[in-house]
Each structure stands twice: as structure tokens, then as C-alpha cells.
PDB file of N, CA and C in Angstrom:
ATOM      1  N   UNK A   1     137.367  92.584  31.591  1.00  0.00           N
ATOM      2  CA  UNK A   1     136.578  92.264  32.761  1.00  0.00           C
ATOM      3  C   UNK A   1     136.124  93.575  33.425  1.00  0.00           C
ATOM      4  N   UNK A   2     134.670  93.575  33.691  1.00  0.00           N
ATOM      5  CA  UNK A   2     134.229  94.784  34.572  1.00  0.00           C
ATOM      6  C   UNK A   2     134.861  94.794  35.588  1.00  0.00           C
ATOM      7  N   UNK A   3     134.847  96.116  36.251  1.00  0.00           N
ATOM      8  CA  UNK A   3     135.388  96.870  37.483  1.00  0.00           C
ATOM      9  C   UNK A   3     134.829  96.094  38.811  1.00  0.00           C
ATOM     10  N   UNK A   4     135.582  95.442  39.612  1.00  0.00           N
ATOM     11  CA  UNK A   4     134.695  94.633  40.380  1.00  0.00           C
ATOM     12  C   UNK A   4     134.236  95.691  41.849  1.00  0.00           C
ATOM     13  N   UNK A   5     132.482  95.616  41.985  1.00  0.00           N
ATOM     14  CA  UNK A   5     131.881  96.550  43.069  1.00  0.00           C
ATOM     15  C   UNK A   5     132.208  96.521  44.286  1.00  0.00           C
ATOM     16  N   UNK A   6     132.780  97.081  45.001  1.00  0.00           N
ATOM     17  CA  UNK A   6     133.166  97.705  46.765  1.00  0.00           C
ATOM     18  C   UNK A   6     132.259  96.353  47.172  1.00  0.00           C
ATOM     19  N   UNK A   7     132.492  96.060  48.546  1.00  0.00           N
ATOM     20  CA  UNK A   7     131.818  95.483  48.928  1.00  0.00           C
ATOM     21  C   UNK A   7     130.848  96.458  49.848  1.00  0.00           C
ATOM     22  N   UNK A   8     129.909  96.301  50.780  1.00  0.00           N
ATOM     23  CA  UNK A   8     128.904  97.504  51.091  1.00  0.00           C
ATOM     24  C   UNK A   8     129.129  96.986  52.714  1.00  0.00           C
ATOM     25  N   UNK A   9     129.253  97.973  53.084  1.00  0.00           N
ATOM     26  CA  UNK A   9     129.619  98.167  54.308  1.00  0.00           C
ATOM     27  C   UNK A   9     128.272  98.059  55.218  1.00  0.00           C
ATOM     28  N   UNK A  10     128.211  97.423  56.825  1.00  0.00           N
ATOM     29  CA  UNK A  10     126.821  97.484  57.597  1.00  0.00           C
ATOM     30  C   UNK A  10     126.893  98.820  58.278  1.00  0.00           C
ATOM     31  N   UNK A  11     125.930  98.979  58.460  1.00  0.00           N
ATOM     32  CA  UNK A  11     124.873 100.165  58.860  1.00  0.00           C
ATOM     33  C   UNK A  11     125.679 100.648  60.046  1.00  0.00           C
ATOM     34  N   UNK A  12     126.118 101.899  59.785  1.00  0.00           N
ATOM     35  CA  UNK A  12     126.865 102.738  60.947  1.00  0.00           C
ATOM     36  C   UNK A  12     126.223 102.976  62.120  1.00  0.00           C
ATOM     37  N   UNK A  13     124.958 102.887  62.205  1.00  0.00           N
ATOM     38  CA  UNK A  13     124.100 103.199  63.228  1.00  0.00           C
ATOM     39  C   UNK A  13     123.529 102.453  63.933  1.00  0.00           C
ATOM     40  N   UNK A  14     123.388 101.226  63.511  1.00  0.00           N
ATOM     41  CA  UNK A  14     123.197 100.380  63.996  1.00  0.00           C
ATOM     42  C   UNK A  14     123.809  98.793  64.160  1.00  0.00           C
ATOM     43  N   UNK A  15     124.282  98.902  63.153  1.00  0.00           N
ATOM     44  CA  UNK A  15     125.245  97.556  62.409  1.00  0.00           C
ATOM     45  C   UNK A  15     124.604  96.907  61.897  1.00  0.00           C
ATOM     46  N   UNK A  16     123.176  97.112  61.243  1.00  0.00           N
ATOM     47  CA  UNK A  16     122.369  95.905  60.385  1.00  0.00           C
ATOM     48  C   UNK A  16     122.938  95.732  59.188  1.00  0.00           C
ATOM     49  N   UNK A  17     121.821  94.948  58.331  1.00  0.00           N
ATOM     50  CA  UNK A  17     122.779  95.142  56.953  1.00  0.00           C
ATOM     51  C   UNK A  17     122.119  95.868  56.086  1.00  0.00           C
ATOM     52  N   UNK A  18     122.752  96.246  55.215  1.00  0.00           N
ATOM     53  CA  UNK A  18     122.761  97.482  53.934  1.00  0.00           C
ATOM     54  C   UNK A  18     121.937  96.647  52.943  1.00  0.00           C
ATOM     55  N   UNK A  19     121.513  97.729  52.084  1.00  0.00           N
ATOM     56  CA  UNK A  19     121.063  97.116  50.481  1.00  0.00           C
ATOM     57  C   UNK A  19     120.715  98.092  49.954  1.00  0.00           C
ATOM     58  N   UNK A  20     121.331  97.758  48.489  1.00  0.00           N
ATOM     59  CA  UNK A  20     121.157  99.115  47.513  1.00  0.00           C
ATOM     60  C   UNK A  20     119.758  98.724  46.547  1.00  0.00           C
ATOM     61  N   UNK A  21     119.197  99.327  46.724  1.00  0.00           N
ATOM     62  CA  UNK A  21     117.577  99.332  45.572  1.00  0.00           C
ATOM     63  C   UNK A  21     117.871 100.113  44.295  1.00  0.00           C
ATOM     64  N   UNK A  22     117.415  99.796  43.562  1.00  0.00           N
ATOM     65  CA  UNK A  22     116.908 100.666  42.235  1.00  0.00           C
ATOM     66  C   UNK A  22     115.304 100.725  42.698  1.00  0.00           C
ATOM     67  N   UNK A  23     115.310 102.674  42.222  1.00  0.00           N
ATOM     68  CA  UNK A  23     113.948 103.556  42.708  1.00  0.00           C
ATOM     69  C   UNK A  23     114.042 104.132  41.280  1.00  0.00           C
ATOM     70  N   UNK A  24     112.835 104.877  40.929  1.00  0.00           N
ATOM     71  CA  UNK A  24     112.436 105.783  39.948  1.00  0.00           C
ATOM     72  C   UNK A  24     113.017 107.001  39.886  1.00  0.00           C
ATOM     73  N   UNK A  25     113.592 106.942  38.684  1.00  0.00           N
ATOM     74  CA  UNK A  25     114.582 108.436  38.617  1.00  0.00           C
ATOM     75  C   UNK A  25     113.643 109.718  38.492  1.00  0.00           C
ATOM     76  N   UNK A  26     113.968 110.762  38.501  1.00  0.00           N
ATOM     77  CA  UNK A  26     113.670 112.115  38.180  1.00  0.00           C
ATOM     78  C   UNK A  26     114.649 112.432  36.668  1.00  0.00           C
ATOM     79  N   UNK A  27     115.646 112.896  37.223  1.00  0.00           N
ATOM     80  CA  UNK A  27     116.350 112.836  36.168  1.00  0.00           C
ATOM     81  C   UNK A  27     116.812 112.068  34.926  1.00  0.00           C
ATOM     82  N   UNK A  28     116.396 110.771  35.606  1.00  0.00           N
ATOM     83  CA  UNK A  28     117.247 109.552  34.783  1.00  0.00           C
ATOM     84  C   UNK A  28     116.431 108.270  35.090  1.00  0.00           C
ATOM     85  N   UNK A  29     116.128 107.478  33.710  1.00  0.00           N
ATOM     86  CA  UNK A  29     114.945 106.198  34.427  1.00  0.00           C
ATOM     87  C   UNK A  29     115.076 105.679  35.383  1.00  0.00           C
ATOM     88  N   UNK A  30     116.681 105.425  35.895  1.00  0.00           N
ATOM     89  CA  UNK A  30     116.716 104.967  36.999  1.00  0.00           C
ATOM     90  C   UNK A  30     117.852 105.387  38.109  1.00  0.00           C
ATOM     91  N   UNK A  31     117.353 105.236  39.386  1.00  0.00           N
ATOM     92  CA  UNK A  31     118.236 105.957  39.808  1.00  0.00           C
ATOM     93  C   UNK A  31     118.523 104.526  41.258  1.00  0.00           C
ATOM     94  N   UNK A  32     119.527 104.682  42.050  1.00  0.00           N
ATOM     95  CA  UNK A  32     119.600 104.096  43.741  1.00  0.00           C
ATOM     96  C   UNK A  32     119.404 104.480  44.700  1.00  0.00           C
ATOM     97  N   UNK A  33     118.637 103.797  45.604  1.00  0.00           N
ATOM     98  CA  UNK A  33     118.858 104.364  46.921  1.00  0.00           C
ATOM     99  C   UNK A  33     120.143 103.205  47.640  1.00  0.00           C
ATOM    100  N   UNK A  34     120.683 103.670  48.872  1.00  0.00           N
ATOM    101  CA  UNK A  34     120.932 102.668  49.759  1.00  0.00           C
ATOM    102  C   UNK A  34     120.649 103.147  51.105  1.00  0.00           C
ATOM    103  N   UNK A  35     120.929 101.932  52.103  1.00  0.00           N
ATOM    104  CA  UNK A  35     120.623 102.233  53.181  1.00  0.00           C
ATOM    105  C   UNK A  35     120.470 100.944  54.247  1.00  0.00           C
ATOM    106  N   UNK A  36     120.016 101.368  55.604  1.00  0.00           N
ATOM    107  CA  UNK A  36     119.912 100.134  56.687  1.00  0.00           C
ATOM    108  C   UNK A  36     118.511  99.432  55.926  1.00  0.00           C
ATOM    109  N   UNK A  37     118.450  98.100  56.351  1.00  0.00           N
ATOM    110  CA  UNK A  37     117.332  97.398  55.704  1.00  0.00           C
ATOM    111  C   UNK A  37     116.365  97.290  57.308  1.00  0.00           C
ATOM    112  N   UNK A  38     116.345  98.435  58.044  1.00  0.00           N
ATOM    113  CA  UNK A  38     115.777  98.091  59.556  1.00  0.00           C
ATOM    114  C   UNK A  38     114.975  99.823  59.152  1.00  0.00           C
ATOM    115  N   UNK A  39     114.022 100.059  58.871  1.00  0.00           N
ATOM    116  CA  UNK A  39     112.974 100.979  58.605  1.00  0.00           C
ATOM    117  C   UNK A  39     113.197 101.479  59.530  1.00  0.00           C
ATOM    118  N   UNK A  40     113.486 101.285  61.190  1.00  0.00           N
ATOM    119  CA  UNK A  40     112.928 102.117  62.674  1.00  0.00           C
ATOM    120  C   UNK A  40     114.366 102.795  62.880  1.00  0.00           C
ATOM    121  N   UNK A  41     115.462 102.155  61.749  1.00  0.00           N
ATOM    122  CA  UNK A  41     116.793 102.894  62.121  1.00  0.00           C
ATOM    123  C   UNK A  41     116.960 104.666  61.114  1.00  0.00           C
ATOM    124  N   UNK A  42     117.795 105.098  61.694  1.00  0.00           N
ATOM    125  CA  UNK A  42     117.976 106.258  60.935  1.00  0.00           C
ATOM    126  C   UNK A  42     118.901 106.024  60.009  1.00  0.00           C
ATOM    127  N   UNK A  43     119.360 105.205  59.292  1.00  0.00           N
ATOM    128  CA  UNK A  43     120.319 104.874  58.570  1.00  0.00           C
ATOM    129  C   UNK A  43     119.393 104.330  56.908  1.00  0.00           C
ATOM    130  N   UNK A  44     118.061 104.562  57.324  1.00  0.00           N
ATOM    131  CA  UNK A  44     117.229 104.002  56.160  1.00  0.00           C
ATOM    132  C   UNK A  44     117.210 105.247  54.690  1.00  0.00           C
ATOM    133  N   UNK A  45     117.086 104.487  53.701  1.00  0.00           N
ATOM    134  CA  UNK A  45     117.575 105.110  52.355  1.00  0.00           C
ATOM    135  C   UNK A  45     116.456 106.303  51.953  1.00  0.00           C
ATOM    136  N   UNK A  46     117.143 107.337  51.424  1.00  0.00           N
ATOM    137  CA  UNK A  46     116.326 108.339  51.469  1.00  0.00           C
ATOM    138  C   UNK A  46     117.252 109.169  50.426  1.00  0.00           C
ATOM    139  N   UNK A  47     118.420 108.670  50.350  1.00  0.00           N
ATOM    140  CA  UNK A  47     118.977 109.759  48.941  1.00  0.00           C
ATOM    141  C   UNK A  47     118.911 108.954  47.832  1.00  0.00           C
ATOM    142  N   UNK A  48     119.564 109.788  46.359  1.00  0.00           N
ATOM    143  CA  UNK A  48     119.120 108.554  45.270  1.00  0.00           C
ATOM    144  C   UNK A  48     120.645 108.966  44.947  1.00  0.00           C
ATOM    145  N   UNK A  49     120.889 107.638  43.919  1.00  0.00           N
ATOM    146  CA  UNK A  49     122.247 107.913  43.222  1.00  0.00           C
ATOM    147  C   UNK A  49     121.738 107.505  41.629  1.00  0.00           C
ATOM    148  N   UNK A  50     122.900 108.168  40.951  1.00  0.00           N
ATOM    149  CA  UNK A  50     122.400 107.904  39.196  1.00  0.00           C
ATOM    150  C   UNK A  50     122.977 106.141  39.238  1.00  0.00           C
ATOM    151  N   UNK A  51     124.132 105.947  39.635  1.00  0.00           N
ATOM    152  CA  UNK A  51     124.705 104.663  39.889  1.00  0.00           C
ATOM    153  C   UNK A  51     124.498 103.586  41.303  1.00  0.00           C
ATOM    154  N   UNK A  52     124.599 102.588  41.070  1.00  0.00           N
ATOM    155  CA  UNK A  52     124.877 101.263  42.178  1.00  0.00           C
ATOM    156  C   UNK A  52     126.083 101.859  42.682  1.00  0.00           C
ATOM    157  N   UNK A  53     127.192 101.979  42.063  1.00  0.00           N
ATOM    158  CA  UNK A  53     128.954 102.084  42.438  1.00  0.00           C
ATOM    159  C   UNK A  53     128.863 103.359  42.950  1.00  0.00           C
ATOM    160  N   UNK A  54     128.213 104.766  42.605  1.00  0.00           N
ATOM    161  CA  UNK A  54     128.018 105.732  43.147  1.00  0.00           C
ATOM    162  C   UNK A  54     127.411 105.638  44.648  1.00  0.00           C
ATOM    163  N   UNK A  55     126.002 105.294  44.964  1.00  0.00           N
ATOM    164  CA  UNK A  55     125.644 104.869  46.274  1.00  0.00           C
ATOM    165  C   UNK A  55     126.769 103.915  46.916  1.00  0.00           C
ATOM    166  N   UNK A  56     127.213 102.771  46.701  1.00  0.00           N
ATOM    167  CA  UNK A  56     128.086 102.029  47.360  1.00  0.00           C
ATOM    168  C   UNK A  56     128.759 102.753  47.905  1.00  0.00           C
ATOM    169  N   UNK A  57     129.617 103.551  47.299  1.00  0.00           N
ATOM    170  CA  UNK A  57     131.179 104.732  47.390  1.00  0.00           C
ATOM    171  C   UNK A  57     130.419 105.887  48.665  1.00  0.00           C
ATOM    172  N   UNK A  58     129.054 106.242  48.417  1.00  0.00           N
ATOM    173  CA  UNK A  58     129.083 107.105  49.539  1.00  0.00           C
ATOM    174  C   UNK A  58     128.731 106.594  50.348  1.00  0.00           C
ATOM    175  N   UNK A  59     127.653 105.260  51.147  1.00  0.00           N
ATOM    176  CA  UNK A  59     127.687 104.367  51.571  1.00  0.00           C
ATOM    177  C   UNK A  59     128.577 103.934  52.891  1.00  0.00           C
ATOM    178  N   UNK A  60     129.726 103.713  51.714  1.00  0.00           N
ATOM    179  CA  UNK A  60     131.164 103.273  52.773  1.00  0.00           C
ATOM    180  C   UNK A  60     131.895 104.348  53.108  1.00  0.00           C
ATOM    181  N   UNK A  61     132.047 105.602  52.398  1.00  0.00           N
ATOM    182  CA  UNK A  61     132.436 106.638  52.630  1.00  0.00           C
ATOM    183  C   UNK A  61     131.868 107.279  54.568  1.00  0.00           C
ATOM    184  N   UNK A  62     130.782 107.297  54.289  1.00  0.00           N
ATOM    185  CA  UNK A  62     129.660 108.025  55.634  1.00  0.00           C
ATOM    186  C   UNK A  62     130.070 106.367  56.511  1.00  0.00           C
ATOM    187  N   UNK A  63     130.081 105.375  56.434  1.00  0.00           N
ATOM    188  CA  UNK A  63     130.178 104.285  57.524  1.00  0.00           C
ATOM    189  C   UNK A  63     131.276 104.136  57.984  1.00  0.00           C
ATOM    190  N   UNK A  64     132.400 104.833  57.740  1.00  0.00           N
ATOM    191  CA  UNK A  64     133.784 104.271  57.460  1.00  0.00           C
ATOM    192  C   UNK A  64     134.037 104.931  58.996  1.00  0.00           C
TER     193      UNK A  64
END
């Protein structure tokens, strides 16, 4: 059985809710963003991860 995923923590900045996207890699076909799903918050996605479980982990890491 796969590794079961973190659950994703709400938005430190605001408390909305989160969501992780798949965006266009540079490095790699594909890469993640995550972030607040509220555009006017500063919590909106702007880094990429090679992984889903990677973004999640820093995610909850920075909200915690």
C-alpha cells in the first residue's frame, strides 16, 4: 500500500483553504505549486515542488 499523503493544512495567513496544482516544470515535466486558493492573500502559490508530498511537507511545515 502507498504512503498515505499529510493532510494539507489552511492558509496561515488567512485561514482559507489550500490546494496543490500541478504547473509546468523547468527542470522536470512536471512540477507543484501550493498555496491559499484566495489570489488577494499573500499565502498564494508561487514556489514549485518536483513532488505533491514535497509541497504538502513544506506547506505544513511554514503553517504549523
Amino acid at each position: 500500500m502507498p504512503p498515505k499523503t499529510p493532510a494539507l493544512k489552511t492558509c496561515p495567513f488567512c485561514g482559507g483553504e489550500a490546494s496543490v496544482k500541478q504547473a509546468p516544470g523547468i527542470s522536470s515535466p512536471v512540477m507543484f505549486t501550493i498555496g491559499c486558493l484566495d489570489e488577494s492573500c499573500i499565502g498564494f502559490p508561487a514556489t514549485k515542488f518536483q513532488t505533491r508530498k514535497d509541497a504538502i511537507a513544506a506547506w505544513n511545515k511554514r503553517a504549523s
